[in-house]
PDB file of N, CA and C in Angstrom:
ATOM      1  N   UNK A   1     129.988  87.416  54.799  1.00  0.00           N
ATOM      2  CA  UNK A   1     129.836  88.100  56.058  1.00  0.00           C
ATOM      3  C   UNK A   1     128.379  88.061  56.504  1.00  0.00           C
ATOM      4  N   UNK A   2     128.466  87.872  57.858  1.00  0.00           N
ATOM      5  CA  UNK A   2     126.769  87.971  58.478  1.00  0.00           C
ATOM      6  C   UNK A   2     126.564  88.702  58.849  1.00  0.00           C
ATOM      7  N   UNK A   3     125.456  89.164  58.772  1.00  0.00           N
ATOM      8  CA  UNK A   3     124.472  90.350  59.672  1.00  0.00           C
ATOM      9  C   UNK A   3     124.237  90.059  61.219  1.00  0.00           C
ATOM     10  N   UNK A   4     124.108  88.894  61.397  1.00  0.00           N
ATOM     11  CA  UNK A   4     124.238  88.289  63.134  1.00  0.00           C
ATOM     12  C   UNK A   4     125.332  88.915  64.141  1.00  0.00           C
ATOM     13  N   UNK A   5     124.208  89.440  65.185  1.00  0.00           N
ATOM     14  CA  UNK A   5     125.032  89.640  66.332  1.00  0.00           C
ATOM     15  C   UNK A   5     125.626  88.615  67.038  1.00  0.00           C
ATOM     16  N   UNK A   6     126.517  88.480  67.293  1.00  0.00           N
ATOM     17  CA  UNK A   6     127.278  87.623  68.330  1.00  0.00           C
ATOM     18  C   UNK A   6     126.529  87.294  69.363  1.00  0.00           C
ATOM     19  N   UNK A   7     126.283  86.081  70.115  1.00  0.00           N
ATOM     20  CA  UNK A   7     125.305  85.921  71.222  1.00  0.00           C
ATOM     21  C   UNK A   7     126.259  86.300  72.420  1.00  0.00           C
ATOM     22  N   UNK A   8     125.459  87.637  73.457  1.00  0.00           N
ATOM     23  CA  UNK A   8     125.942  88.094  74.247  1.00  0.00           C
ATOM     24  C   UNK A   8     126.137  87.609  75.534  1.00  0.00           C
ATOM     25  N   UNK A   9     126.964  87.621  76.373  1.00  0.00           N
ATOM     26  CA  UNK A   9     126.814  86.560  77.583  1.00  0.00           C
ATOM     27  C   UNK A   9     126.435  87.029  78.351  1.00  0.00           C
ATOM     28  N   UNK A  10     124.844  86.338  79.432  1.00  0.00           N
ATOM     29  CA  UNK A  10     123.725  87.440  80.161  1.00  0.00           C
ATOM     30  C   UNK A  10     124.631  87.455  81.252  1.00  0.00           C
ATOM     31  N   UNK A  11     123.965  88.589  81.672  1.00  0.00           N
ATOM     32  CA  UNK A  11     124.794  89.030  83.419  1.00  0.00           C
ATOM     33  C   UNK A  11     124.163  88.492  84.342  1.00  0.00           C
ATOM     34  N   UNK A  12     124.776  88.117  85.690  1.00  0.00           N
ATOM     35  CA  UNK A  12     124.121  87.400  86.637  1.00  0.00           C
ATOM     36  C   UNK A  12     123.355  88.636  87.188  1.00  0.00           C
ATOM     37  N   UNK A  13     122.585  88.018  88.229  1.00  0.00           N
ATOM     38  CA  UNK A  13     121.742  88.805  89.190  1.00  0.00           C
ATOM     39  C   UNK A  13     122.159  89.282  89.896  1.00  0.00           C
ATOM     40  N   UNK A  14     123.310  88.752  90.540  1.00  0.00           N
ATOM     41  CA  UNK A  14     124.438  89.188  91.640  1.00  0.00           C
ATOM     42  C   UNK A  14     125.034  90.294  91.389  1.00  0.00           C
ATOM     43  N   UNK A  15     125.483  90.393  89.970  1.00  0.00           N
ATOM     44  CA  UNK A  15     126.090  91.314  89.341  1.00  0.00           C
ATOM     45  C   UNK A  15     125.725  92.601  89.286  1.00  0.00           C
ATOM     46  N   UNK A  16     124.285  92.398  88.872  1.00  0.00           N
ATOM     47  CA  UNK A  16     123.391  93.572  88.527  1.00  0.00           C
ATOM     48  C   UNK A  16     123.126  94.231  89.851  1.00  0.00           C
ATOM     49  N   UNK A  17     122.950  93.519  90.988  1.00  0.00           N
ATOM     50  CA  UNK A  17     122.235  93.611  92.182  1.00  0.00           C
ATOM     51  C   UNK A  17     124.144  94.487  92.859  1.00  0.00           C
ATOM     52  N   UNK A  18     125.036  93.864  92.834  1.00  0.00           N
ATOM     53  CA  UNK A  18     126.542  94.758  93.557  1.00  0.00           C
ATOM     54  C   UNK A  18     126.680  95.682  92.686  1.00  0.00           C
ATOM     55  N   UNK A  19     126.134  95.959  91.687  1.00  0.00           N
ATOM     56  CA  UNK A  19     126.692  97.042  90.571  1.00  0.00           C
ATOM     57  C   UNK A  19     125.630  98.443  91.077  1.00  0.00           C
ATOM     58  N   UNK A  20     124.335  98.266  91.246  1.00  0.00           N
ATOM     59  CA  UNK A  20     123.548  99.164  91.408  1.00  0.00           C
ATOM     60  C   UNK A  20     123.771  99.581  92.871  1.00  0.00           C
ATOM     61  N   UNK A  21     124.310  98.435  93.902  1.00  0.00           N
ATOM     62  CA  UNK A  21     124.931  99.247  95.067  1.00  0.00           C
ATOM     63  C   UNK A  21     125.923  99.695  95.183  1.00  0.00           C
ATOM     64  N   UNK A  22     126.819  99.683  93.805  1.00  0.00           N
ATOM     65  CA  UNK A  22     128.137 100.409  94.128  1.00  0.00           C
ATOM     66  C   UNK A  22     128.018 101.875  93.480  1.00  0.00           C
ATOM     67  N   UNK A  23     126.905 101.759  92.620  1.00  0.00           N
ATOM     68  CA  UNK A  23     126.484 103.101  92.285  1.00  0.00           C
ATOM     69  C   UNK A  23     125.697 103.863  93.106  1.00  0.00           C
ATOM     70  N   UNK A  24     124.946 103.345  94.108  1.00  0.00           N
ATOM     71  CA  UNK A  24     123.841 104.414  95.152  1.00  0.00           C
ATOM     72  C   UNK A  24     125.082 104.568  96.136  1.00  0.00           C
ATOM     73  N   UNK A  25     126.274 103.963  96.447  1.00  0.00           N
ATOM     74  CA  UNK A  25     126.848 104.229  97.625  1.00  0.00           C
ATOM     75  C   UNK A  25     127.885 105.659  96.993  1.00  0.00           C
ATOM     76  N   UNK A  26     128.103 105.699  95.478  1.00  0.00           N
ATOM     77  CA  UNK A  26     129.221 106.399  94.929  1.00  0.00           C
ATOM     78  C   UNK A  26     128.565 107.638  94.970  1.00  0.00           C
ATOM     79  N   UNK A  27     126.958 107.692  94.762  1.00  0.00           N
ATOM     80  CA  UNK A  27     126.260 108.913  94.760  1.00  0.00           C
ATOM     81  C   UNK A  27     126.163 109.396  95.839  1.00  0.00           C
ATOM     82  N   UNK A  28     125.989 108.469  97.435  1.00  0.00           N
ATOM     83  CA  UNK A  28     125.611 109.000  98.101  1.00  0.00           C
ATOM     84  C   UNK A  28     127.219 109.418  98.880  1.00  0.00           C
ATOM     85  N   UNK A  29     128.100 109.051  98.387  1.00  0.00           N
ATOM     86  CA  UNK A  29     129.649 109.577  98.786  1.00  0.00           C
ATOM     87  C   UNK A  29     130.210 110.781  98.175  1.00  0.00           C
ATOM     88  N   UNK A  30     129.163 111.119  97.131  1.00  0.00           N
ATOM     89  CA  UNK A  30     129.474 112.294  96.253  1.00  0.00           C
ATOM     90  C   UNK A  30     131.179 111.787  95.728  1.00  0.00           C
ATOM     91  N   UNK A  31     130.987 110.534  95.152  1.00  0.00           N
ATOM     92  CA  UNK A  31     131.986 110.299  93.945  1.00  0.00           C
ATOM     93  C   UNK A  31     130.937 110.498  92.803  1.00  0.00           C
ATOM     94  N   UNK A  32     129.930 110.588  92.830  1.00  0.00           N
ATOM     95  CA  UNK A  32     129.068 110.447  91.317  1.00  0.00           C
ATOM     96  C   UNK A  32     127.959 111.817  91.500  1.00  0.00           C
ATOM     97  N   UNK A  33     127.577 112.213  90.702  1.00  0.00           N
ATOM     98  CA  UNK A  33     126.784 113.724  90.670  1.00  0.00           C
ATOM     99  C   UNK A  33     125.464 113.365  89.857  1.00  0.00           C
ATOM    100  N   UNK A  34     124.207 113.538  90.105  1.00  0.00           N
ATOM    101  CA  UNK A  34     123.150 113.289  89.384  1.00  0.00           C
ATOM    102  C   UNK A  34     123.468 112.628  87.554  1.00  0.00           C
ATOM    103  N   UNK A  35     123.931 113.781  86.925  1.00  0.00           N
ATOM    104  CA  UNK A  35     124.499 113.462  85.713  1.00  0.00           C
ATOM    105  C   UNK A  35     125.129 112.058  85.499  1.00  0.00           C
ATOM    106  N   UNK A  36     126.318 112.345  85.967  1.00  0.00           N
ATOM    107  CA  UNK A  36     127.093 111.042  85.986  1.00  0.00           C
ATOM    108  C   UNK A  36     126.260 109.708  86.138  1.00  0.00           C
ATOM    109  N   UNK A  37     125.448 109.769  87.483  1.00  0.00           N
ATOM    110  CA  UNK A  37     124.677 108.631  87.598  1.00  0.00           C
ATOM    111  C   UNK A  37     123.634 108.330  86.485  1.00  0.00           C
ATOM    112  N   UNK A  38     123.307 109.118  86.052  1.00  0.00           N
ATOM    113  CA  UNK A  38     122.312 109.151  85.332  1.00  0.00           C
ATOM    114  C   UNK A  38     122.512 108.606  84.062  1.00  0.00           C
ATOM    115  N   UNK A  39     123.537 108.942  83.628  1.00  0.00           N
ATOM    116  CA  UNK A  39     124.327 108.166  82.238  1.00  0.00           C
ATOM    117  C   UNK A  39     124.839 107.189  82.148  1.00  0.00           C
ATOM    118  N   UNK A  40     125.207 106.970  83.192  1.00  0.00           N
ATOM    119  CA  UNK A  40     126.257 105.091  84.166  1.00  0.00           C
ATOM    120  C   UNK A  40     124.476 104.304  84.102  1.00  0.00           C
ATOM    121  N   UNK A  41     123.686 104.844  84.894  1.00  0.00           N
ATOM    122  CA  UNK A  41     122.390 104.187  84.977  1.00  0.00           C
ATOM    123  C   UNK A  41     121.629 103.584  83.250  1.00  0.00           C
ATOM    124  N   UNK A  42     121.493 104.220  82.599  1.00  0.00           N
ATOM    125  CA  UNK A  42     121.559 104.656  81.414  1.00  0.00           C
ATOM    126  C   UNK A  42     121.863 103.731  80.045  1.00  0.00           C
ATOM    127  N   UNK A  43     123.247 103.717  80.467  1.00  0.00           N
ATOM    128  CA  UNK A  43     124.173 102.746  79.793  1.00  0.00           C
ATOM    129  C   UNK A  43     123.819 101.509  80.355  1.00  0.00           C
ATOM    130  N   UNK A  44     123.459 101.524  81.817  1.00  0.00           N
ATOM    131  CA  UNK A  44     123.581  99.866  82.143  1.00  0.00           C
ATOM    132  C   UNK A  44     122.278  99.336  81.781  1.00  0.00           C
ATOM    133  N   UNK A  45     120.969  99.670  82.101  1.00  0.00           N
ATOM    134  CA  UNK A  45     119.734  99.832  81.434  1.00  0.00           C
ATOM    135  C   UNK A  45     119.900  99.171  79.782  1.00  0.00           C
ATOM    136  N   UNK A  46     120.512  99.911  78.946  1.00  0.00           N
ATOM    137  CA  UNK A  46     121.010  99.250  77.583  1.00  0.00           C
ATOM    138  C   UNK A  46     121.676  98.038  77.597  1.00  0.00           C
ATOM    139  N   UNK A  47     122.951  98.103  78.559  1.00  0.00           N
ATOM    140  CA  UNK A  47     123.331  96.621  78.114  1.00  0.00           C
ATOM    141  C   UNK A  47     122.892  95.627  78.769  1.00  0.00           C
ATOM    142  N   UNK A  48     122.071  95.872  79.720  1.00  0.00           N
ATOM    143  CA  UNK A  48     120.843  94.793  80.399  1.00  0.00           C
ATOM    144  C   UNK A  48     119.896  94.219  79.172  1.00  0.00           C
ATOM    145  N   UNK A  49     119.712  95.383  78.274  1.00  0.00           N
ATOM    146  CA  UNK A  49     118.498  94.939  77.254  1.00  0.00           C
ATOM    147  C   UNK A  49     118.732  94.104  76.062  1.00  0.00           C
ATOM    148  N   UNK A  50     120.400  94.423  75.916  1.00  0.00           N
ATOM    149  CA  UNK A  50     121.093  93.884  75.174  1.00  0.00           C
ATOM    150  C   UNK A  50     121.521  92.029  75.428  1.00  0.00           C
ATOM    151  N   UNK A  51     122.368  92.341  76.596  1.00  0.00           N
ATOM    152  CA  UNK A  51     122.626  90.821  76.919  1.00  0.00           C
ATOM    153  C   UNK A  51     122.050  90.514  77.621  1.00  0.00           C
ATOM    154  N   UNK A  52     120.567  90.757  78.236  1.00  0.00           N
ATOM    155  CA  UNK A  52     119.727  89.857  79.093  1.00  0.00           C
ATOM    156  C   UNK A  52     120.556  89.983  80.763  1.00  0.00           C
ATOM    157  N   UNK A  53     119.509  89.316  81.748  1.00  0.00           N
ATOM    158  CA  UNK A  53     120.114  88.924  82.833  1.00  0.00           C
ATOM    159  C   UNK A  53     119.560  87.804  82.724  1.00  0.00           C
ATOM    160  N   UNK A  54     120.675  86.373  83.228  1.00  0.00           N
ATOM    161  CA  UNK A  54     120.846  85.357  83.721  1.00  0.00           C
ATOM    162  C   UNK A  54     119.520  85.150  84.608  1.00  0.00           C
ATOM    163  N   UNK A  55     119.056  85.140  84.904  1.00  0.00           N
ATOM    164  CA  UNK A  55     117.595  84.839  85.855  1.00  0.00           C
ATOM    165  C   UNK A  55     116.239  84.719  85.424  1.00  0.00           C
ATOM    166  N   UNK A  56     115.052  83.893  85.963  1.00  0.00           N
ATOM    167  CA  UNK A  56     113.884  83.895  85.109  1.00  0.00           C
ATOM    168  C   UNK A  56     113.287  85.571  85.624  1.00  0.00           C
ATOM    169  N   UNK A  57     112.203  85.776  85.535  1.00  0.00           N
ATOM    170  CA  UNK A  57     111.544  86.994  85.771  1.00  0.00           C
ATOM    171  C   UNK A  57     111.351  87.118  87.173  1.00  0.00           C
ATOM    172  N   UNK A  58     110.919  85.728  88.040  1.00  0.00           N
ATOM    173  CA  UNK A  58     110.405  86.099  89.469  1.00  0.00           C
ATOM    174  C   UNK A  58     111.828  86.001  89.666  1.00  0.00           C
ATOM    175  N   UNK A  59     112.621  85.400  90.073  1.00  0.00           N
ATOM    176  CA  UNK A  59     113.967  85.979  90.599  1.00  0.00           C
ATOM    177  C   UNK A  59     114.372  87.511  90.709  1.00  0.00           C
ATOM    178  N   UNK A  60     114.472  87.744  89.253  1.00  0.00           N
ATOM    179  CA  UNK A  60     115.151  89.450  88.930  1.00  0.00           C
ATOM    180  C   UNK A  60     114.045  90.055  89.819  1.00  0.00           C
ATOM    181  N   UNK A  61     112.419  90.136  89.785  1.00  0.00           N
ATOM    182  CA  UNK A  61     111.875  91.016  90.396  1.00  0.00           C
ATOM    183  C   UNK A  61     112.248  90.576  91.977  1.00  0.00           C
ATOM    184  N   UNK A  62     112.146  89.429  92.287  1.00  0.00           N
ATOM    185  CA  UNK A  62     112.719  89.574  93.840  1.00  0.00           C
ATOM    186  C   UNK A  62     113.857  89.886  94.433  1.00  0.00           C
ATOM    187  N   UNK A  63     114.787  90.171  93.606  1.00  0.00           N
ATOM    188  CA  UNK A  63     116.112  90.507  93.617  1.00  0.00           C
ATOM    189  C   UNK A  63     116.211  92.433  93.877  1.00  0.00           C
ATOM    190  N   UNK A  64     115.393  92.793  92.573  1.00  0.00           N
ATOM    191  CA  UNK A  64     115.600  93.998  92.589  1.00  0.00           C
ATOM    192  C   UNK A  64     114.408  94.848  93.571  1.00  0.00           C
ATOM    193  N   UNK A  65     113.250  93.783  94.026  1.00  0.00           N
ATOM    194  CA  UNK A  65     112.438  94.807  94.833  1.00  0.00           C
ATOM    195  C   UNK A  65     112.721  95.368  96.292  1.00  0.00           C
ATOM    196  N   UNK A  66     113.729  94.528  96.890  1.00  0.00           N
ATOM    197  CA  UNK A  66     114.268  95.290  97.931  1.00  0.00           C
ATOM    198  C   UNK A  66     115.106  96.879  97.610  1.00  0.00           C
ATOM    199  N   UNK A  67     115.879  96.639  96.376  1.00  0.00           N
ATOM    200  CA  UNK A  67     116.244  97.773  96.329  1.00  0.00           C
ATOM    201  C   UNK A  67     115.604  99.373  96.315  1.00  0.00           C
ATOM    202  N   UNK A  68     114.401  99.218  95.849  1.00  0.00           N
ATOM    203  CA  UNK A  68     113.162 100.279  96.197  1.00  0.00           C
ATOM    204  C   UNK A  68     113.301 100.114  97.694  1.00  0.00           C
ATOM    205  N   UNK A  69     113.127  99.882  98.419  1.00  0.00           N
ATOM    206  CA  UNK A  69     112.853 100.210 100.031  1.00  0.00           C
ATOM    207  C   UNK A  69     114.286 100.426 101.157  1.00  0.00           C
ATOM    208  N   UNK A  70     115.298 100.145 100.471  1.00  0.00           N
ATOM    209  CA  UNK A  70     116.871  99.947 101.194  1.00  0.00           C
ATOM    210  C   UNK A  70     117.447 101.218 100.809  1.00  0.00           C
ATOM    211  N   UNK A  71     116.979 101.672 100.020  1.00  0.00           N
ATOM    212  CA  UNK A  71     117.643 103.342  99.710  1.00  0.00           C
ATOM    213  C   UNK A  71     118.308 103.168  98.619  1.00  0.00           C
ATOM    214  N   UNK A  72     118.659 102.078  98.242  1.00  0.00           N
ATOM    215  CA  UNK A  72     119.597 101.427  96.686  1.00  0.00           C
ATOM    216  C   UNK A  72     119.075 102.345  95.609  1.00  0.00           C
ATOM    217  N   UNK A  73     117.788 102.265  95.109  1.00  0.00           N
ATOM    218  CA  UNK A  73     117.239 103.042  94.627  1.00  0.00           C
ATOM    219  C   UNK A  73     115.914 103.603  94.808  1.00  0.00           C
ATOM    220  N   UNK A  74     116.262 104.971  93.836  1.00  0.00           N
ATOM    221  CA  UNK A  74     114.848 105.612  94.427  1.00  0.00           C
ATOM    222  C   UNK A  74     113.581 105.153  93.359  1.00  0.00           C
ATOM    223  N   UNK A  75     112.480 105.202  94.173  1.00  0.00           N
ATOM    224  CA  UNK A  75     111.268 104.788  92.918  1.00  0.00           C
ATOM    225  C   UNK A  75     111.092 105.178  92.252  1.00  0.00           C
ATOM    226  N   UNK A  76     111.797 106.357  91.790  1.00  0.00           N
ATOM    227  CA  UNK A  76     111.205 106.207  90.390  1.00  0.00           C
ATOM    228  C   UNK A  76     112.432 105.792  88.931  1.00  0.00           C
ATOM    229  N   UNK A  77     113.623 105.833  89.702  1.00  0.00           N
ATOM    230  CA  UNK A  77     114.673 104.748  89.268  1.00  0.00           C
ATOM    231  C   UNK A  77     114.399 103.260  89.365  1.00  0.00           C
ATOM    232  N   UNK A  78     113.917 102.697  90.367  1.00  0.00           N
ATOM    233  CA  UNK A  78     113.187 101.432  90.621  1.00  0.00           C
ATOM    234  C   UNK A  78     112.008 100.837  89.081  1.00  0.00           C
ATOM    235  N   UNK A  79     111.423 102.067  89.436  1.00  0.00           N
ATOM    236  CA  UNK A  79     110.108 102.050  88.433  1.00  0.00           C
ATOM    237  C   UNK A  79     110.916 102.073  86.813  1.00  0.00           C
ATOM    238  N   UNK A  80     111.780 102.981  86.843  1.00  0.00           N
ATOM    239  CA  UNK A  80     112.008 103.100  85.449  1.00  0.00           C
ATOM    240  C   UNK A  80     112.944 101.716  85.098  1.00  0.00           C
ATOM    241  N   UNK A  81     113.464 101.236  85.677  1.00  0.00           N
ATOM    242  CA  UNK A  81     114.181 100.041  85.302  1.00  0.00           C
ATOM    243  C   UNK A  81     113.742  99.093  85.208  1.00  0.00           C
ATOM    244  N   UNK A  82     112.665  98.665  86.013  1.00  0.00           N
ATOM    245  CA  UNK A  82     111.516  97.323  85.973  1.00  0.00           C
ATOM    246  C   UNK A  82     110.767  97.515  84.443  1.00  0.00           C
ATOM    247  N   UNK A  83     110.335  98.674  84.516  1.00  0.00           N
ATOM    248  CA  UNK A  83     109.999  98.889  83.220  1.00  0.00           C
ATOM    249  C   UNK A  83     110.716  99.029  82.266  1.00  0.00           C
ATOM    250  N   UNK A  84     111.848  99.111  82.022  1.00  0.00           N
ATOM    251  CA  UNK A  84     112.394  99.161  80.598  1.00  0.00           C
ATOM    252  C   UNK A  84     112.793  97.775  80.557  1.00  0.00           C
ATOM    253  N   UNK A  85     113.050  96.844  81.785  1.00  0.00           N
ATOM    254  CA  UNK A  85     113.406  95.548  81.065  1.00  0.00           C
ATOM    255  C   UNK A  85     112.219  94.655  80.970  1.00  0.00           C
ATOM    256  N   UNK A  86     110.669  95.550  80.779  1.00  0.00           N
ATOM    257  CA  UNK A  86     109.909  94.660  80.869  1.00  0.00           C
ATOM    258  C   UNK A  86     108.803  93.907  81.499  1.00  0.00           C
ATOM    259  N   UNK A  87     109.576  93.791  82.846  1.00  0.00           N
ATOM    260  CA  UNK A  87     109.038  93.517  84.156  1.00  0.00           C
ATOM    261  C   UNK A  87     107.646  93.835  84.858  1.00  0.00           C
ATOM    262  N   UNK A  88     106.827  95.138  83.916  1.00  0.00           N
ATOM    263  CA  UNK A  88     106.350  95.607  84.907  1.00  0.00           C
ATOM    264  C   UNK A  88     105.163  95.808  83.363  1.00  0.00           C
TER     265      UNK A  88
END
């Protein structure tokens, strides 16, 4: 038996980029409550770190820097995610 993780399959950009707007639209519809988001956010943050995203670095940051200014997310959600994958 091995100790090796299985190689994880990275997520596209697209993915990451409709996923984080289906979460600012669920919050701002009050299907999702600070909490909730916060743990959905959370979790996805981890398995971003886990299986990578599909994209080099300038992509993902041009991808995700509109979302700071479109209301997608707020900066310091912006900030905290650039930074945990790195980015920043």
């Amino acid at each position: 038996m091995s100790d090796e993780k299985p190689e994880l399959t990275p997520i596209s950009i697209d993915r990451l980029v409709a996923e984080l707007h289906s979460m600012s639209d669920m919050r701002a519809n009050g299907e999702m409550n600070k909490d909730q988001f916060e743990a959905r956010f959370a979790r996805m943050i981890g398995e971003l770190r886990d299986r990578r995203i599909d994209a080099d670095r300038a992509v993902i940051v041009e991808a995700l820097a509109p979302l700071a200014t479109d209301g997608t997310l707020r900066p310091e959600e912006h900030y905290r995610l650039t930074k945990k994958l790195g980015l920043i």
